[in-house]
PDB file of N, CA and C in Angstrom:
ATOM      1  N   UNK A   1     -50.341  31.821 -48.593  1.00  0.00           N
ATOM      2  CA  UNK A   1     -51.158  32.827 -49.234  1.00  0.00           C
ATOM      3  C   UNK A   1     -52.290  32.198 -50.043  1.00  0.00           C
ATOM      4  N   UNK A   2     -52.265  31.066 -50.612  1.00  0.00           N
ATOM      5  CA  UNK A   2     -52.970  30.203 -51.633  1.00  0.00           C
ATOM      6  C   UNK A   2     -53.720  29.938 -50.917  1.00  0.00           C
ATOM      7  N   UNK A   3     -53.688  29.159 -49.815  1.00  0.00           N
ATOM      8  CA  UNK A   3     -54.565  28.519 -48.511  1.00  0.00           C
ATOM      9  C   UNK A   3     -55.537  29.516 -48.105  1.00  0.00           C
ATOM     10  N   UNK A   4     -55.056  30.940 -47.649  1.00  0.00           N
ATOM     11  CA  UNK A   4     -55.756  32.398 -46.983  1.00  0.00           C
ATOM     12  C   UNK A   4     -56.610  32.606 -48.491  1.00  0.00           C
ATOM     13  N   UNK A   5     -56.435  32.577 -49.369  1.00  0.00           N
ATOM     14  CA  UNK A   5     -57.380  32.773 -50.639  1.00  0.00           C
ATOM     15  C   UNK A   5     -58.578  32.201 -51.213  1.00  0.00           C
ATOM     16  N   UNK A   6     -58.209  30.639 -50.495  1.00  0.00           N
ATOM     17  CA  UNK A   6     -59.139  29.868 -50.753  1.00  0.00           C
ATOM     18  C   UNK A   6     -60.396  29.865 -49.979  1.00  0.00           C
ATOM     19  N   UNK A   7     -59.688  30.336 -48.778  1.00  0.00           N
ATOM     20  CA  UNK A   7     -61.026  30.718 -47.261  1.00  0.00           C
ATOM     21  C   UNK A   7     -61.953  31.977 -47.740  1.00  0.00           C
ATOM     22  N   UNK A   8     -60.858  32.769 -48.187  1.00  0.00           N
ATOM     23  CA  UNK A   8     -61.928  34.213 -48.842  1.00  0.00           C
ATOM     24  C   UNK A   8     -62.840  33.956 -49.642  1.00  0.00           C
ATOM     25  N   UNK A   9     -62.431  33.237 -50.123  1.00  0.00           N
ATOM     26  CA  UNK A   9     -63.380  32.724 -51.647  1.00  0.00           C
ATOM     27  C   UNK A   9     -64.801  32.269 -50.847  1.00  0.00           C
ATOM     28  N   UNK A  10     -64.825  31.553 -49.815  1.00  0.00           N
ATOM     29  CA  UNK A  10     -66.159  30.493 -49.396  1.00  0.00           C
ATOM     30  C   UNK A  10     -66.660  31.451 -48.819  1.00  0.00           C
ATOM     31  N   UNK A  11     -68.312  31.345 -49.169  1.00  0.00           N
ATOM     32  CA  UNK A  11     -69.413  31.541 -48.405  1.00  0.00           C
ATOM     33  C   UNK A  11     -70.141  30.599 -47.870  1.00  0.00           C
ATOM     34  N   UNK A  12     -70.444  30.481 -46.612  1.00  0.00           N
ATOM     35  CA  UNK A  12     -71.178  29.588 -45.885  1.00  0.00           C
ATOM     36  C   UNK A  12     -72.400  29.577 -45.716  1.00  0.00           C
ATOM     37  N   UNK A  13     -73.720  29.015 -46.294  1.00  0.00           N
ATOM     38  CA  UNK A  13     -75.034  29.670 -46.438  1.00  0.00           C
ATOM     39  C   UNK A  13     -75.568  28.435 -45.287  1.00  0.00           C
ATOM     40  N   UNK A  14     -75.265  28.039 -44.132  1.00  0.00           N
ATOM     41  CA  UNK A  14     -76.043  27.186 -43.699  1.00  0.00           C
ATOM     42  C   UNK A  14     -77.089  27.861 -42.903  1.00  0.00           C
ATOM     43  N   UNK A  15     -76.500  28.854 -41.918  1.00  0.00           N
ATOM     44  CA  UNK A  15     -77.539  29.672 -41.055  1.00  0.00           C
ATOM     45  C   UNK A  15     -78.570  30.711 -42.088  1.00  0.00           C
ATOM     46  N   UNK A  16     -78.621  30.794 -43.328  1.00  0.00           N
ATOM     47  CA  UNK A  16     -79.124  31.172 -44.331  1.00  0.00           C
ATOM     48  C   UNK A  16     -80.239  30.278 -44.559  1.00  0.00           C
ATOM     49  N   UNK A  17     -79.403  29.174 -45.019  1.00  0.00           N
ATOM     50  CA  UNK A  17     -80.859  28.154 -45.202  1.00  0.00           C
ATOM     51  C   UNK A  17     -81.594  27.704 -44.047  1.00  0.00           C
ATOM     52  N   UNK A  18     -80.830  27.631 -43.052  1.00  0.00           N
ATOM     53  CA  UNK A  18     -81.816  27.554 -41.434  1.00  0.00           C
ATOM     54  C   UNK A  18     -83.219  28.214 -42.112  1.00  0.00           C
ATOM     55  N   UNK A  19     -82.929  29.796 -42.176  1.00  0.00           N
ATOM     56  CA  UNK A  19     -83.796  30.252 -41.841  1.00  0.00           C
ATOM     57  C   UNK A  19     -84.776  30.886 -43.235  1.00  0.00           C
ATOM     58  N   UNK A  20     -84.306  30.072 -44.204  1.00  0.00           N
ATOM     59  CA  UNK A  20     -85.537  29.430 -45.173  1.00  0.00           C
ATOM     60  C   UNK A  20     -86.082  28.179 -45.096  1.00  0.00           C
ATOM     61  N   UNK A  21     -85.319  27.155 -44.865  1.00  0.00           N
ATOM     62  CA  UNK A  21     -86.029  26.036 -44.757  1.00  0.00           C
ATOM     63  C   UNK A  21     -86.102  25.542 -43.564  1.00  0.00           C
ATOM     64  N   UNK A  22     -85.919  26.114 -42.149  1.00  0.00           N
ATOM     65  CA  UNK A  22     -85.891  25.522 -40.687  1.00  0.00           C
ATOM     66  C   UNK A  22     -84.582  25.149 -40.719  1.00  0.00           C
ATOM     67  N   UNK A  23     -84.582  24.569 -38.761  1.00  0.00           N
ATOM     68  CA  UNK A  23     -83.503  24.301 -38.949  1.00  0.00           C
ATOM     69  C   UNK A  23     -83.394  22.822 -38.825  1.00  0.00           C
ATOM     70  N   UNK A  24     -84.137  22.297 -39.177  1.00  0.00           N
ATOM     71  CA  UNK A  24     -83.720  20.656 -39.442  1.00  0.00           C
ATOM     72  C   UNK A  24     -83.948  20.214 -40.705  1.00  0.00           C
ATOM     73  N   UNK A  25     -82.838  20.452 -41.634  1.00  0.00           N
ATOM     74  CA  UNK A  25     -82.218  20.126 -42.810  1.00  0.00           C
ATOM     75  C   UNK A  25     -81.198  19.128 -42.838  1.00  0.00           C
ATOM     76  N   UNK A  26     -81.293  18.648 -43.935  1.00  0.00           N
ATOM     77  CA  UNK A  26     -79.392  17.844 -44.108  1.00  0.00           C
ATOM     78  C   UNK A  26     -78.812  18.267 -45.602  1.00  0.00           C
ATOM     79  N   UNK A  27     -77.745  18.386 -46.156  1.00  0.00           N
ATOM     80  CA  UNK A  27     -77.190  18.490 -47.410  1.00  0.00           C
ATOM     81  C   UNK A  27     -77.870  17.598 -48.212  1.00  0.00           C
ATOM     82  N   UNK A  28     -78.914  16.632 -48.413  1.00  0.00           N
ATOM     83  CA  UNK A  28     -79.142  16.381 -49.642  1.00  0.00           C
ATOM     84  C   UNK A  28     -80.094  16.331 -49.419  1.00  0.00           C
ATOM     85  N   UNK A  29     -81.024  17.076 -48.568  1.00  0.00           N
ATOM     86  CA  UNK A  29     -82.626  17.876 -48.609  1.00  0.00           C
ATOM     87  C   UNK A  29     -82.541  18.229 -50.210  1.00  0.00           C
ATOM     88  N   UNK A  30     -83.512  18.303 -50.763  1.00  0.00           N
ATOM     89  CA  UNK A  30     -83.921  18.872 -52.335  1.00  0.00           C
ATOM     90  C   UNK A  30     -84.156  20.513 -52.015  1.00  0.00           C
ATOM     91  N   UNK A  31     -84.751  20.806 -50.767  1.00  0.00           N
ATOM     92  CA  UNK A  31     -85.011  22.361 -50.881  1.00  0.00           C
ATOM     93  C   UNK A  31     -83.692  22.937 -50.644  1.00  0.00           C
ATOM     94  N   UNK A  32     -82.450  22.349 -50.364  1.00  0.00           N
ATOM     95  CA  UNK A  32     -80.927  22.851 -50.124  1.00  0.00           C
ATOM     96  C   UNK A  32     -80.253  23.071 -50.959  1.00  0.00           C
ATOM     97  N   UNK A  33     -80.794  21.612 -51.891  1.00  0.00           N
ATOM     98  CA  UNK A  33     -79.972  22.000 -53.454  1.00  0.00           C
ATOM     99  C   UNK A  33     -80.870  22.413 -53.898  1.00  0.00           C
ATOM    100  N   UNK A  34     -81.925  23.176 -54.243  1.00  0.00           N
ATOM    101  CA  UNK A  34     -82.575  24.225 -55.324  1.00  0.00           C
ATOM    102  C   UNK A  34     -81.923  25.132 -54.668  1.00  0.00           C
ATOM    103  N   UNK A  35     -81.711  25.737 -53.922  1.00  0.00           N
ATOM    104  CA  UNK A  35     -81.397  27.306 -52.824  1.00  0.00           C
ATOM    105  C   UNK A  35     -79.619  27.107 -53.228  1.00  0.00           C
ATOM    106  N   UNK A  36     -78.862  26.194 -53.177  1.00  0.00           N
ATOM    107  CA  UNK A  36     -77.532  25.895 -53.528  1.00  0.00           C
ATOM    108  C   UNK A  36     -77.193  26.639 -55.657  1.00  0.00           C
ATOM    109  N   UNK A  37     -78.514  25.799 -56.185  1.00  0.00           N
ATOM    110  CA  UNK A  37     -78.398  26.176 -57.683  1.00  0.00           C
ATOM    111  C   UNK A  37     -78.892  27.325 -57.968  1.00  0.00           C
ATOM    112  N   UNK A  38     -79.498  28.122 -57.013  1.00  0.00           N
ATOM    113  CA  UNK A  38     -79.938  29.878 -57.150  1.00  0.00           C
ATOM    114  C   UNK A  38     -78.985  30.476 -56.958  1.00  0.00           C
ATOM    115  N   UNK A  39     -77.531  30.092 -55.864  1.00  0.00           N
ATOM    116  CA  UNK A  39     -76.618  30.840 -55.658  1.00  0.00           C
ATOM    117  C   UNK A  39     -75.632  30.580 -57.003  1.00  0.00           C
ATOM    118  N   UNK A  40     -75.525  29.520 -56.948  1.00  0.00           N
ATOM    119  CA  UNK A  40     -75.089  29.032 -58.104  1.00  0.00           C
ATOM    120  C   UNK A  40     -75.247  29.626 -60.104  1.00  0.00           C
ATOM    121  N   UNK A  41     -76.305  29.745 -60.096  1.00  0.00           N
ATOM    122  CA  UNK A  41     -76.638  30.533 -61.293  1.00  0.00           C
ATOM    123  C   UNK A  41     -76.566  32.231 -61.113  1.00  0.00           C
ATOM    124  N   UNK A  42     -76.618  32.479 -59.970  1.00  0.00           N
ATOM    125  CA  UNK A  42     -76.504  33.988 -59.842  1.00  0.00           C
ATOM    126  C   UNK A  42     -74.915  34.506 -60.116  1.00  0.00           C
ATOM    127  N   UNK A  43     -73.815  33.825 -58.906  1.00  0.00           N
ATOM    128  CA  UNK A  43     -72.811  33.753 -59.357  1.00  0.00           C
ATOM    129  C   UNK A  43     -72.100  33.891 -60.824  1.00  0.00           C
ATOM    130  N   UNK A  44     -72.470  32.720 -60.999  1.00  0.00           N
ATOM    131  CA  UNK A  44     -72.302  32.463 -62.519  1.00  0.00           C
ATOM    132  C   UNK A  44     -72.446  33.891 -63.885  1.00  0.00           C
ATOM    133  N   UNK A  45     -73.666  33.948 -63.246  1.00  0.00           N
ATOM    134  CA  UNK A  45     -73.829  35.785 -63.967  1.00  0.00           C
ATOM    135  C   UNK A  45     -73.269  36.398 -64.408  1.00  0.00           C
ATOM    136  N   UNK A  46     -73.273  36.473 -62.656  1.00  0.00           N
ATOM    137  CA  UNK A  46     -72.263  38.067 -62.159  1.00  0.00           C
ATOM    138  C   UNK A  46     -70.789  37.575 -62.378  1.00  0.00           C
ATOM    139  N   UNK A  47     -70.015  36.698 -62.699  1.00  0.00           N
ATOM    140  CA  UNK A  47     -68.572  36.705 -63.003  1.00  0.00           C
ATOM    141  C   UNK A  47     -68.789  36.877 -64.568  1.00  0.00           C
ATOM    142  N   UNK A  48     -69.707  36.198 -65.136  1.00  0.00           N
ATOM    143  CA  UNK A  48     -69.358  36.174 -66.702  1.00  0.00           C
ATOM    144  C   UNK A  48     -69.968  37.462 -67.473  1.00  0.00           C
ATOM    145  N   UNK A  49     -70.405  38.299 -66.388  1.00  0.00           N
ATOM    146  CA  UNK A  49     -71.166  39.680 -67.136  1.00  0.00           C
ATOM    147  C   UNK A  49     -69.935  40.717 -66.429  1.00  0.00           C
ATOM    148  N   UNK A  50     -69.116  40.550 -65.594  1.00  0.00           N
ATOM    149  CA  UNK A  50     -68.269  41.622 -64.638  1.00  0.00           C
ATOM    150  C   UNK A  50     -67.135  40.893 -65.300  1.00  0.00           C
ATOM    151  N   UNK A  51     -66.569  39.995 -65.541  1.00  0.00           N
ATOM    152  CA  UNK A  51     -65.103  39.346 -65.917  1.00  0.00           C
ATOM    153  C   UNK A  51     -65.999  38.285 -67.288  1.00  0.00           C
ATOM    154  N   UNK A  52     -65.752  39.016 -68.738  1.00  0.00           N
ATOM    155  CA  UNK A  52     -65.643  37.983 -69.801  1.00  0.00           C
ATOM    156  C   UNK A  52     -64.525  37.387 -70.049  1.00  0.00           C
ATOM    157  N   UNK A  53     -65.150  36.164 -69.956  1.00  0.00           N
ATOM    158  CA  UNK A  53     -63.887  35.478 -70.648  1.00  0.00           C
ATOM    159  C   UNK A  53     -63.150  34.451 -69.654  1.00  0.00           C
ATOM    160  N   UNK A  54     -63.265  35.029 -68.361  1.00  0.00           N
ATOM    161  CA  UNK A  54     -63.226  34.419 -66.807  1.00  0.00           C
ATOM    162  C   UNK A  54     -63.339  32.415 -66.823  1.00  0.00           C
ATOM    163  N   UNK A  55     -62.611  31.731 -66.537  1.00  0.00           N
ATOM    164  CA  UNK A  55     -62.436  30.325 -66.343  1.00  0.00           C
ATOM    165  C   UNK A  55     -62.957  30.049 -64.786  1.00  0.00           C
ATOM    166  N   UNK A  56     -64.077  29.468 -64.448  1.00  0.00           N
ATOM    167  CA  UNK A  56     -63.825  29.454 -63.072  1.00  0.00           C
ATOM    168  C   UNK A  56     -64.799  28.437 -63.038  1.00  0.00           C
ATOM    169  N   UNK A  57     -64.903  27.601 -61.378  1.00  0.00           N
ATOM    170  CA  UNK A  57     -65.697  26.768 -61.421  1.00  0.00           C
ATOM    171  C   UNK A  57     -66.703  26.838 -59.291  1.00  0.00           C
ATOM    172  N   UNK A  58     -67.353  26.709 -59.647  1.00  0.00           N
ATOM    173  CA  UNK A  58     -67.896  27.115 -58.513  1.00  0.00           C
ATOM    174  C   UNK A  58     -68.211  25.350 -57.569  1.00  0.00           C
ATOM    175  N   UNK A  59     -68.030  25.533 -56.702  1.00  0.00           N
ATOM    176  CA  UNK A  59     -67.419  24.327 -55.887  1.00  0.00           C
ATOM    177  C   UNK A  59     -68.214  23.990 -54.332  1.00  0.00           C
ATOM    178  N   UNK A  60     -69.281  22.769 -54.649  1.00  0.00           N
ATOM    179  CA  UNK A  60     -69.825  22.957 -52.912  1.00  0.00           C
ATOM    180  C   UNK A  60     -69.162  22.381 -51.831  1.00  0.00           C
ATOM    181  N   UNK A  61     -69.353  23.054 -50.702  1.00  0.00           N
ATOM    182  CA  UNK A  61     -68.899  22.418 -49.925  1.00  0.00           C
ATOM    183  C   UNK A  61     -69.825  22.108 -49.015  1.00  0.00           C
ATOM    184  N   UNK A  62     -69.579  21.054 -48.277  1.00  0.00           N
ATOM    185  CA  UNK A  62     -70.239  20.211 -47.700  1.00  0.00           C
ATOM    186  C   UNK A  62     -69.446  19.302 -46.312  1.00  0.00           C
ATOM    187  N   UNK A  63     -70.337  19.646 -45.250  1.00  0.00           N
ATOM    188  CA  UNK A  63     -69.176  19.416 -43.956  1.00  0.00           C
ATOM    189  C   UNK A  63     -70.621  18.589 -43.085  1.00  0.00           C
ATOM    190  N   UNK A  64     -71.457  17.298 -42.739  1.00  0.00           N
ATOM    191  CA  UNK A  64     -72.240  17.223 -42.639  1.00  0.00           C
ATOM    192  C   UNK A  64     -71.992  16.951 -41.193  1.00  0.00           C
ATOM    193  N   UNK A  65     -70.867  16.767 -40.268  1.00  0.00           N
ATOM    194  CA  UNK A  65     -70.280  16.309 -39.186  1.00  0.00           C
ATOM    195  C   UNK A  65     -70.752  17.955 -38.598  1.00  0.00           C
ATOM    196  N   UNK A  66     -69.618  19.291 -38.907  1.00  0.00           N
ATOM    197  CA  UNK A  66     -69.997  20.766 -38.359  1.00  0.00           C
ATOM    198  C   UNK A  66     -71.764  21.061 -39.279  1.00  0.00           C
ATOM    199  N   UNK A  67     -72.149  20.597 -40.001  1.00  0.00           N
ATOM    200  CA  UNK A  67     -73.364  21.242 -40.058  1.00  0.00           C
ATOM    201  C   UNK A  67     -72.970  22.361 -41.273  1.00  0.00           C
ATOM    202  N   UNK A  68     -72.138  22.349 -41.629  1.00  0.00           N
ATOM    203  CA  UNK A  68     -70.890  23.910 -42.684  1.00  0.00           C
ATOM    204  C   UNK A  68     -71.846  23.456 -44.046  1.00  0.00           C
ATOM    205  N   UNK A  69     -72.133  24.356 -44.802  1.00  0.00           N
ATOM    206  CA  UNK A  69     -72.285  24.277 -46.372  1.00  0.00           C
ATOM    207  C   UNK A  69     -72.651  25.262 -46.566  1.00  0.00           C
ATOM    208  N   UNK A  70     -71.601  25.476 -47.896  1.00  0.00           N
ATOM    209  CA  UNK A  70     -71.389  26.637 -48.640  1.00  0.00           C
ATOM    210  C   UNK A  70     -70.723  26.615 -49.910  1.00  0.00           C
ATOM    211  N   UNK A  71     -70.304  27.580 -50.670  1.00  0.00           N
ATOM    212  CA  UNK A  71     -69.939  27.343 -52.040  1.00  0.00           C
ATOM    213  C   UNK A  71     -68.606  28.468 -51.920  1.00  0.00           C
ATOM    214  N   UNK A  72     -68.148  27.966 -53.047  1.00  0.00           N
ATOM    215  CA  UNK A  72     -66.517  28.348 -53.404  1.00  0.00           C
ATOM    216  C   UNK A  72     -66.151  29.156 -54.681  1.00  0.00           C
ATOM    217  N   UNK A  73     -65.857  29.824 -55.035  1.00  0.00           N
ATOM    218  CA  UNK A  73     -65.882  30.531 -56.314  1.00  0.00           C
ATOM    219  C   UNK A  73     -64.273  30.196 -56.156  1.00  0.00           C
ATOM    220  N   UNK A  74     -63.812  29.023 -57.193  1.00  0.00           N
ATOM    221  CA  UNK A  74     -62.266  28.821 -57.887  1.00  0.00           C
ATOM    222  C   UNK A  74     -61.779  29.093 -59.379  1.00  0.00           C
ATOM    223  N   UNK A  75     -60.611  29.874 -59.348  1.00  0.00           N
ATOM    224  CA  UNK A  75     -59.703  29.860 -60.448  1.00  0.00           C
ATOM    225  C   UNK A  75     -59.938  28.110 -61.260  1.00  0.00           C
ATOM    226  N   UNK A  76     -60.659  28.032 -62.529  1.00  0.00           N
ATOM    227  CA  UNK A  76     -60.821  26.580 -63.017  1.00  0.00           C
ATOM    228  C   UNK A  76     -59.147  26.457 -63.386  1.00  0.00           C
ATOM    229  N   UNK A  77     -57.811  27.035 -63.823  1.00  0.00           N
ATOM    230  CA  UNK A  77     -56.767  27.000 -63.886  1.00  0.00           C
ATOM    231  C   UNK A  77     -55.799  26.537 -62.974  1.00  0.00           C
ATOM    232  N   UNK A  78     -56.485  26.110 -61.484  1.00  0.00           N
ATOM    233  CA  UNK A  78     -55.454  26.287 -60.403  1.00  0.00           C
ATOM    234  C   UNK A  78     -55.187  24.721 -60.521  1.00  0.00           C
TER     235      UNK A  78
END
């Protein structure tokens, strides 16, 4: 159940950023991580304005073999 929770949690923004920044990118392009820290601060927001008080830590992921990157919204407690 822990495992199935952790998958829900991820969003995968790669075909996202394809099609802001093309599609020949790599994970430590600079225009990937500004577009990574927009999701990132938005998130952030929206948990601490919808859940005060909320512990959590937001988590990238990074798969440079499948081409995968995306971010994780985790329980900072687990």
């Amino acid at each position: 159940m822990s495992e199935a929770q952790l998958w829900m949690n991820i969003v995968l923004l790669d075909d996202f950023i394809s099609e802001v920044v093309g599609d020949d990118w790599e994970s430590n392009d600079p225009a990937v991580n500004r577009l990574l820290s927009v999701f990132e601060q938005a998130w952030s927001y929206q948990v601490r304005v919808s859940f005060p008080g909320t512990d959590f830590l937001i988590e990238r992921l990074l798969d440079d073999e499948y081409g995968d990157l995306g971010l994780r919204l985790i329980n900072s407690h687990q």
